[in-house]
Protein backbone atom coordinates (compact mmCIF):
# COMPACT_ATOMS: atom_id res chain seq x y z
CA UNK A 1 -79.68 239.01 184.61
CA UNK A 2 -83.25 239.74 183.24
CA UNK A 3 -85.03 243.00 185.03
CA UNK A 4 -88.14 242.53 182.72
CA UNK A 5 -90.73 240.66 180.96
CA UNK A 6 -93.22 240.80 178.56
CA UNK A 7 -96.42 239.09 178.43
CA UNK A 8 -99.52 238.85 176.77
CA UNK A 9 -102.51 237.60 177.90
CA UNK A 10 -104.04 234.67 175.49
CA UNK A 11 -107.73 235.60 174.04
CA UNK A 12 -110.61 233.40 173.39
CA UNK A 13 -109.58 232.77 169.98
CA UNK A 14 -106.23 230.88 171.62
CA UNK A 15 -108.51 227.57 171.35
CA UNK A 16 -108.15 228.11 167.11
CA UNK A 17 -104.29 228.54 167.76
CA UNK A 18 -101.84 226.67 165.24
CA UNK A 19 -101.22 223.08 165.97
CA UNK A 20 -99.72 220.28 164.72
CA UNK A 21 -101.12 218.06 167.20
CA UNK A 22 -104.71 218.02 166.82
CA UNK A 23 -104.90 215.06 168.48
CA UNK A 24 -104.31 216.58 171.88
CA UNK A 25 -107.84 218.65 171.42
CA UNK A 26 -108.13 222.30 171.70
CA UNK A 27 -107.44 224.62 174.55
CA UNK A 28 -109.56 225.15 177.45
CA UNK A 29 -109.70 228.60 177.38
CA UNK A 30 -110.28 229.60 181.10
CA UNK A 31 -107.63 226.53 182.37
CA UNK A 32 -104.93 228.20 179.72
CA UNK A 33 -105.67 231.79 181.62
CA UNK A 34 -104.84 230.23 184.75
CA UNK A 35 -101.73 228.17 184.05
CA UNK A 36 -100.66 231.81 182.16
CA UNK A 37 -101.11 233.53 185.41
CA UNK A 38 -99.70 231.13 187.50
CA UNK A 39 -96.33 231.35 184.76
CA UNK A 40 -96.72 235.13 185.43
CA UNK A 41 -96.55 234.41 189.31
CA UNK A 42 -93.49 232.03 188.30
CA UNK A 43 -91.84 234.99 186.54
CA UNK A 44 -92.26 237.34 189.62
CA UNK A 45 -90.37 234.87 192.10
CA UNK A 46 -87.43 235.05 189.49
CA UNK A 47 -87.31 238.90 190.81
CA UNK A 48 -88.47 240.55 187.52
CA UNK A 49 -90.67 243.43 186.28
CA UNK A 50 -93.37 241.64 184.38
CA UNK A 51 -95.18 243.79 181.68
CA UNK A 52 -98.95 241.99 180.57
CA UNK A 53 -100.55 243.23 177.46
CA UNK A 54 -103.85 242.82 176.76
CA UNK A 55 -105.31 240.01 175.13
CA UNK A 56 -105.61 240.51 171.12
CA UNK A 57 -108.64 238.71 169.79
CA UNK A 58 -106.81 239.84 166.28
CA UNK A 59 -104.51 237.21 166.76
CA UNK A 60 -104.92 233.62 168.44
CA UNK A 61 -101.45 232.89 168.91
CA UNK A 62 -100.36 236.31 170.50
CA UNK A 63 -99.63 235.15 173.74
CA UNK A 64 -96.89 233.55 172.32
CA UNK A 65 -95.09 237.43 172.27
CA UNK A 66 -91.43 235.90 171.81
CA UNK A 67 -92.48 235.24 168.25
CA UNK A 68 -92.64 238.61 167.67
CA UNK A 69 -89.47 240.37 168.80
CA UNK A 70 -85.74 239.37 169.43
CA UNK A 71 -84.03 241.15 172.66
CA UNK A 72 -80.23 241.83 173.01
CA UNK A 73 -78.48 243.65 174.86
CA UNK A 74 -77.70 245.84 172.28
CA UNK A 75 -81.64 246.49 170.94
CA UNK A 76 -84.80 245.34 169.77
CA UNK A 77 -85.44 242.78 166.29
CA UNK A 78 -88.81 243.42 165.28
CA UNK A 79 -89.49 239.81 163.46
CA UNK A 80 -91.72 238.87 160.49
CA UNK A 81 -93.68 235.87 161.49
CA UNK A 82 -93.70 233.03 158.94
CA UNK A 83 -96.94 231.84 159.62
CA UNK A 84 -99.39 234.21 157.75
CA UNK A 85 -102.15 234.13 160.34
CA UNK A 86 -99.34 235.88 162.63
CA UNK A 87 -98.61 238.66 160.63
CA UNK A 88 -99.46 241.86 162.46
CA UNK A 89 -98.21 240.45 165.92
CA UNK A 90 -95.29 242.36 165.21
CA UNK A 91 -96.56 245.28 165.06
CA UNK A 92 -99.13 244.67 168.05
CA UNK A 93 -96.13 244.51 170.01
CA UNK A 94 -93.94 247.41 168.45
CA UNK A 95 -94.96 250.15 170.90
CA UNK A 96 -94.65 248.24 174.19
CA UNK A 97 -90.91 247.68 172.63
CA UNK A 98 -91.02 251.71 172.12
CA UNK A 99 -91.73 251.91 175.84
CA UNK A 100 -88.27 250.31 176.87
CA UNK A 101 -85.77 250.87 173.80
CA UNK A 102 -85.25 254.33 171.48
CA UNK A 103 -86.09 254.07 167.83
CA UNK A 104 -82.37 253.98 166.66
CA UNK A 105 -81.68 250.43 168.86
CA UNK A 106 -85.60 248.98 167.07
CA UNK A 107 -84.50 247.21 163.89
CA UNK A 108 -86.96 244.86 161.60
CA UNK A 109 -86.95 242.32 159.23
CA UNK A 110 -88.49 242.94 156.44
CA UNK A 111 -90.46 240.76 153.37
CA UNK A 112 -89.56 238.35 152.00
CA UNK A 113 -87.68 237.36 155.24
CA UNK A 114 -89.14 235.69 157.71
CA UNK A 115 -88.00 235.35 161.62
CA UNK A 116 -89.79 234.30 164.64
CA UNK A 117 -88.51 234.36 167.86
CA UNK A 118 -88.93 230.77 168.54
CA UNK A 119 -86.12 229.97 165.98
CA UNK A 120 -83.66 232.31 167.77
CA UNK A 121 -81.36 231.27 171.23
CA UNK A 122 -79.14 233.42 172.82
CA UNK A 123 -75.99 232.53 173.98
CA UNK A 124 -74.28 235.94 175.31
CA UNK A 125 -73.68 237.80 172.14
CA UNK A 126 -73.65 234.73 169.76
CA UNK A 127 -77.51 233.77 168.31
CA UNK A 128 -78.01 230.95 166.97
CA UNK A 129 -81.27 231.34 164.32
CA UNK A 130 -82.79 227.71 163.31
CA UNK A 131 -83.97 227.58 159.81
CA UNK A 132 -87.48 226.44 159.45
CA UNK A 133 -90.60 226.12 158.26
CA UNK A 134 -91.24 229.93 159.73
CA UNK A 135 -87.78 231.25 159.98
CA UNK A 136 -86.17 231.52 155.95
CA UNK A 137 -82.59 231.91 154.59
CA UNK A 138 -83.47 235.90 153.73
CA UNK A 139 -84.59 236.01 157.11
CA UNK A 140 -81.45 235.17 158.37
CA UNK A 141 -79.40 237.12 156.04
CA UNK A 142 -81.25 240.23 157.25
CA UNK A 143 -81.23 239.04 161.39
CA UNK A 144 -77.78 238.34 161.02
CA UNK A 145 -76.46 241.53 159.21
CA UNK A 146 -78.37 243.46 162.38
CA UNK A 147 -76.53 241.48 164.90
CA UNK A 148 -73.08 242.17 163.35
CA UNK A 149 -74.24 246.57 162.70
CA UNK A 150 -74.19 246.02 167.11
CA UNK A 151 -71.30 243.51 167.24
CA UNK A 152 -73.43 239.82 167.68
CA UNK A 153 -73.07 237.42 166.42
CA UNK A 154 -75.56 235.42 164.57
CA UNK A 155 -75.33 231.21 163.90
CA UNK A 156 -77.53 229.77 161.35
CA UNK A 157 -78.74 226.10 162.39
CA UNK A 158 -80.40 224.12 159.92
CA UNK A 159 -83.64 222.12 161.49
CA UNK A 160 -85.09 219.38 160.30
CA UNK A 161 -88.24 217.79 162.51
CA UNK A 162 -89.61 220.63 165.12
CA UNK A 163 -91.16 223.86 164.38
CA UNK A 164 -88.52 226.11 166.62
CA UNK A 165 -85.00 225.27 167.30
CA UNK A 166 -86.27 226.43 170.78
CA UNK A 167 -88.44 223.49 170.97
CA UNK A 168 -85.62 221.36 171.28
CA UNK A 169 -82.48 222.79 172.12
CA UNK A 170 -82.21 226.01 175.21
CA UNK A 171 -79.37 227.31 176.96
CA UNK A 172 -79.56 227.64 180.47
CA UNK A 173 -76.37 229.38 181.32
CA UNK A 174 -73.01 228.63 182.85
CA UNK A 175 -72.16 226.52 179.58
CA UNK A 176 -75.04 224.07 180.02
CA UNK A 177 -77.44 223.19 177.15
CA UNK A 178 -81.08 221.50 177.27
CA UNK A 179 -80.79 218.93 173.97
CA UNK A 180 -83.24 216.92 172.33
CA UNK A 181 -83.87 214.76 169.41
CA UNK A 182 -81.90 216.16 166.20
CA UNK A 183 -79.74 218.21 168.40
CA UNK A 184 -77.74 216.24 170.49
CA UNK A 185 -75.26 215.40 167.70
CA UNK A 186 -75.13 218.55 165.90
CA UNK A 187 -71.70 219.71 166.33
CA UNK A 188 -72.72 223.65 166.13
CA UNK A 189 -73.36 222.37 170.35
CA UNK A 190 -69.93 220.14 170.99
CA UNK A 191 -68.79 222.74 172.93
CA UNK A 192 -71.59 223.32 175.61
CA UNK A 193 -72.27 220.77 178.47
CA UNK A 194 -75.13 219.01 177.30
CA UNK A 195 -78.33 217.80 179.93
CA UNK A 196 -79.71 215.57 177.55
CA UNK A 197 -83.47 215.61 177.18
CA UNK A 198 -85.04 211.86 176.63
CA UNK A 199 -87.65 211.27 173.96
CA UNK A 200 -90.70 210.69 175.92
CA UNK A 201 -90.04 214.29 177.81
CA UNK A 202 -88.87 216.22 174.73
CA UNK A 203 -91.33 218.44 175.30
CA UNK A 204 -89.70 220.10 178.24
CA UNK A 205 -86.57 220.59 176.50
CA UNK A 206 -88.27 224.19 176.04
CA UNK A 207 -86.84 225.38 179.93
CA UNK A 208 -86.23 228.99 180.43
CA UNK A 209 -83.22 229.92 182.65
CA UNK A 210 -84.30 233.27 184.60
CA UNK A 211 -82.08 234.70 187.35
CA UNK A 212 -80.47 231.71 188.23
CA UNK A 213 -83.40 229.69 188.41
CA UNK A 214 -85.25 227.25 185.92
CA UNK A 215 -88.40 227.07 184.95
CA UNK A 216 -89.40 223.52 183.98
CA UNK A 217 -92.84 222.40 182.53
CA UNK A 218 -94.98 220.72 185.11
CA UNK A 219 -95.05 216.73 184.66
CA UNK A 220 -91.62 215.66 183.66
CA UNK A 221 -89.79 214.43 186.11
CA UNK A 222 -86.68 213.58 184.91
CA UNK A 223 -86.16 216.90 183.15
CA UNK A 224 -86.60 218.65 186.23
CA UNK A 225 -84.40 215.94 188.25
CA UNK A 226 -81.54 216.02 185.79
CA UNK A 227 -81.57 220.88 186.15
CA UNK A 228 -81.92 219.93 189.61
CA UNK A 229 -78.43 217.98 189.35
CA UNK A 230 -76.82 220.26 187.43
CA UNK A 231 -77.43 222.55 190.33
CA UNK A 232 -80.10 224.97 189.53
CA UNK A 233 -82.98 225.96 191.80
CA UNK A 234 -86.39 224.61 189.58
CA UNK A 235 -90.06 226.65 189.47
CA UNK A 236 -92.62 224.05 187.44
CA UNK A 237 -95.88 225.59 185.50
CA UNK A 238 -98.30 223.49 183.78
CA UNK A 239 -97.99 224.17 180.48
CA UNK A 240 -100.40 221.81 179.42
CA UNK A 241 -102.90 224.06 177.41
CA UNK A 242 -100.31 226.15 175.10
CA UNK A 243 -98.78 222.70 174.65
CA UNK A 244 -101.87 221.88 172.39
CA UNK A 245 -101.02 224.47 170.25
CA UNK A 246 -96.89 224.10 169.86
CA UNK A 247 -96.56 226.35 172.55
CA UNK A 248 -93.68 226.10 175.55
CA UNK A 249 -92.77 227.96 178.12
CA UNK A 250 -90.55 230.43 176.26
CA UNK A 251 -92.68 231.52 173.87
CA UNK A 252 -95.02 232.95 176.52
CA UNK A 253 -92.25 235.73 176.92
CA UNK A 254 -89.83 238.37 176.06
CA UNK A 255 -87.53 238.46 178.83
CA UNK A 256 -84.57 241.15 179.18
């Protein structure tokens, strides 16, 4: 069970955020703060603790804080964003990390790794890290040494089409597994229950499980039909604005 979350409110610049889907047109800056409040609002009914940072103009993607830290149970990855207009997120959000863990459980990867938060799922105390374009083998080497110094467990997947494993493959607890595209025959997932995710909603393969409930991106029905039959009470948020810039509804948090 999660008591908190982080969040950080997007800034003006989050219209000049990465994309790889400029054809979808740039953020509306004043629609994005609304669907991020209503996901804060979201977040509240799930019964936690929500933390909002201020916007920082520094950074256009910094509302997308999960990119920036890992959370276990056991302490606090400090990541080193692969995207070199995100370097220095990490250390935006190093003191609200201060706030809730001691320095001895606040670990970091360090150049030339590279980790973001995107790339990494939790699954108890087993994390499995996608390799990608932002997430690299020394990266991994470093995340997963961490892990086993606490006892985790760490899982490299290799990806090979979407930015974050995240984007296409989340656990949703009680064995059950949101899969997508390349991940529905990988066999590092044979042994999870697998809702699979068609290719016209792949997008909303990026649910986050919190409390018990689901939170599902607004506008794909047969996502949200197919948690719903699996049993789990489902929250929706438009996402619509962060999708513009490769942004889900996980990234938009640290949640512990």
């Amino acid at each position: 069970m999660f008591k908190n979350v982080i969040v950080r409110t997007p800034c003006p610049a989050v219209i000049n955020g990465i994309t790889s889907a400029p054809e979808l047109g740039k953020p509306n800056y004043e629609k994005a703060l609304r669907q991020h409040e209503a996901y804060i609002e979201a977040l509240k009914k799930c019964g936690v603790t929500v933390t909002v940072l201020p916007a920082d103009d520094d950074f256009p993607d910094s509302c997308f804080v999960e990119d920036a830290a890992v959370i276990t149970r056991c302490g606090t990855v400090i990541t080193n964003p692969g995207a070199s207009s995100r370097k220095g997120e990490q250390d935006r959000i190093l003191p609200t990390i201060r706030s809730f863990f001691p320095e001895e459980s606040i670990a970091r990867i360090e150049s030339p790794g590279t980790l973001e938060g995107g790339d990494v799922m939790m699954v108890g105390d087993r994390f499995y890290v996608g390799r990608s374009a932002r997430t690299n083998a020394e990266g991994i080497r470093q995340f997963k040494a961490i892990l086993a110094g606490w006892g985790l467990k760490g899982i490299e997947v290799p990806l090979k089409k979407v930015l974050h494993l995240k984007t296409g493959v989340n656990y949703i607890e009680q064995g059950n597994l949101l899969v997508s595209g390349e991940f529905i025959e990988n066999p590092l997932f044979s042994d999870f229950h697998k809702i699979l995710i068609p290719e016209e909603e792949a997008y909303a393969a990026n649910c986050i499980w919190v409390n018990g409930t689901v939170i599902v991106p607004e506008g794909y029905p047969a996502v949200r039909q197919a948690i719903e039959k699996a049993g789990y009470p489902v929250l929706t948020v438009d996402t619509s604005e962060f999708r513009k810039i490769d942004g889900g509804l996980s990234c938009l948090s640290l949640r512990f």
